[in-house]
Protein backbone atom coordinates (compact mmCIF):
# COMPACT_ATOMS: atom_id res chain seq x y z
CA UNK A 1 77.89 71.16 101.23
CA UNK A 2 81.55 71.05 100.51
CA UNK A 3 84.46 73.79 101.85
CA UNK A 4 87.62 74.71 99.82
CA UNK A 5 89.66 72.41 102.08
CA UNK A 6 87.24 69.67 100.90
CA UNK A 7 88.51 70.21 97.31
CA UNK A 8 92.40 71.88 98.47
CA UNK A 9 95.27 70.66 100.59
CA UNK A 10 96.56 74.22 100.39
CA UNK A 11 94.46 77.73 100.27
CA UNK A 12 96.72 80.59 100.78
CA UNK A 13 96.97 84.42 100.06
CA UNK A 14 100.17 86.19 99.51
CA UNK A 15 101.67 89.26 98.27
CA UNK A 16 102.96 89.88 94.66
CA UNK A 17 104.66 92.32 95.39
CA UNK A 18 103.09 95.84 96.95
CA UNK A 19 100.57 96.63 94.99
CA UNK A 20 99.02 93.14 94.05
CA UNK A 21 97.45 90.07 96.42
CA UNK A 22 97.56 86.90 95.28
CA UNK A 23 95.62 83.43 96.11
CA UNK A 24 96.39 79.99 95.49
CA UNK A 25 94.40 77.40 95.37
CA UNK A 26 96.37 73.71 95.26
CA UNK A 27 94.15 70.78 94.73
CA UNK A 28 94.23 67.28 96.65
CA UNK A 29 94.24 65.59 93.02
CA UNK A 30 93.38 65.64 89.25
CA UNK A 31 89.78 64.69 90.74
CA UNK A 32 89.51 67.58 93.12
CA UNK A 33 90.94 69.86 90.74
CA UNK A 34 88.62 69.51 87.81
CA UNK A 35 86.04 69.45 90.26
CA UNK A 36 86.86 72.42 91.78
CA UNK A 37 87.55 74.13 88.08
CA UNK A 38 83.92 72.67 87.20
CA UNK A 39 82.24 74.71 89.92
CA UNK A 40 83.66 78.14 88.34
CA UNK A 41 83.31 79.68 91.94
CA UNK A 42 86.71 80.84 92.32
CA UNK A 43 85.78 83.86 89.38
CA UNK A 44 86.00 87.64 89.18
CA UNK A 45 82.58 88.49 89.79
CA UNK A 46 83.89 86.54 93.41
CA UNK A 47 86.57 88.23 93.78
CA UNK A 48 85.76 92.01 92.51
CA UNK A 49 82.47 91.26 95.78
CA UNK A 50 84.67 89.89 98.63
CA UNK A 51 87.60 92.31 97.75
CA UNK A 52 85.51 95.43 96.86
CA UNK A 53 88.03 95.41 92.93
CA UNK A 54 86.94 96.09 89.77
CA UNK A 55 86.44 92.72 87.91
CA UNK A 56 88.48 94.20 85.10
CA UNK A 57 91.51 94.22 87.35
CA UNK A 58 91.28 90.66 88.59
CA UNK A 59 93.10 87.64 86.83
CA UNK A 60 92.29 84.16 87.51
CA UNK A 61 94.51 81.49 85.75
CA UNK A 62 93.99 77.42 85.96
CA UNK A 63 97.22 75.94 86.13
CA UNK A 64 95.96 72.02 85.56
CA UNK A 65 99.61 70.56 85.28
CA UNK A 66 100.36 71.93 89.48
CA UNK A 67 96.52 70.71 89.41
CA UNK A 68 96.05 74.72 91.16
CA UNK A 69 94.59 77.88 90.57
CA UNK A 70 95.75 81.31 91.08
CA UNK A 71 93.92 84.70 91.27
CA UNK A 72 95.29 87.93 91.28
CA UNK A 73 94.06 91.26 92.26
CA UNK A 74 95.31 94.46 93.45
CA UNK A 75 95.32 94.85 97.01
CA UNK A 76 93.13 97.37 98.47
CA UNK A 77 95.70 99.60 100.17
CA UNK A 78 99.65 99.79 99.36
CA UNK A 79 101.56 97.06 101.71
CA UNK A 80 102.96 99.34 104.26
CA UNK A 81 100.18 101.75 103.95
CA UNK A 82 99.31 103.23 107.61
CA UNK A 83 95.39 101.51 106.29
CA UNK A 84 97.37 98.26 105.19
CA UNK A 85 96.03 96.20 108.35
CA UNK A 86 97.63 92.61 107.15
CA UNK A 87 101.37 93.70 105.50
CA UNK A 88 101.78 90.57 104.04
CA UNK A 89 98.26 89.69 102.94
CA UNK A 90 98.73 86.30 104.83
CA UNK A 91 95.29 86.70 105.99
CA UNK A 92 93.42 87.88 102.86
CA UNK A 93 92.03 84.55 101.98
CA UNK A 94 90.02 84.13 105.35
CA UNK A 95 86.80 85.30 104.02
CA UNK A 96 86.64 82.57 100.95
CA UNK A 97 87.25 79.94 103.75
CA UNK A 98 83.29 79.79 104.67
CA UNK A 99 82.64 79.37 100.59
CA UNK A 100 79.96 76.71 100.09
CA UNK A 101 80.88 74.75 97.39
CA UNK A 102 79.37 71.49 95.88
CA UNK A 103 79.99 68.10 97.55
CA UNK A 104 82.66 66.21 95.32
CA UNK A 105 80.87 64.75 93.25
């Protein structure tokens, strides 16, 4: 089985703003990218489990020209919050890190 560094030279969560997290995913190449897009793990269903968000809430948009793909969701406390336990949601992207993905093909 393949990780998301397999398929991404960058994986990375981020603020957008305080009331939104959001993830990037930047591909290695056009190859690793439509791989990647092929597997359709990087969803809401995902997203809405890992994050505990309603799927409603949660955008994910292929961007195949930067060869990336960005999801956004909002974040589970306000940034600041005395509950907010990463302020800049550097860390948020940890858990999708141990993702089993497909070999590239």
């Amino acid at each position: 089985m393949a990780t998301l560094l397999d398929y991404c030279s960058l994986v990375r969560s981020k603020n957008a703003g305080p009331f939104t997290l959001t993830f990037d995913f930047m591909c290695h190449d056009q190859h690793t990218y439509e791989a990647l897009t092929k597997t359709g793990i990087l969803n809401r269903t995902l997203f809405a489990t890992l994050f505990n968000a309603d799927e409603n809430e949660i955008l994910v948009v292929n961007h195949p020209r930067a060869l990336a793909v960005k999801v956004s969701l909002p974040r589970p406390s306000v940034q600041g919050d005395q509950h907010d336990s990463d302020c800049y949601a550097g860390q948020q992207y940890a858990p999708l890190m141990e993702l089993q993905l497909p070999e590239l093909p």
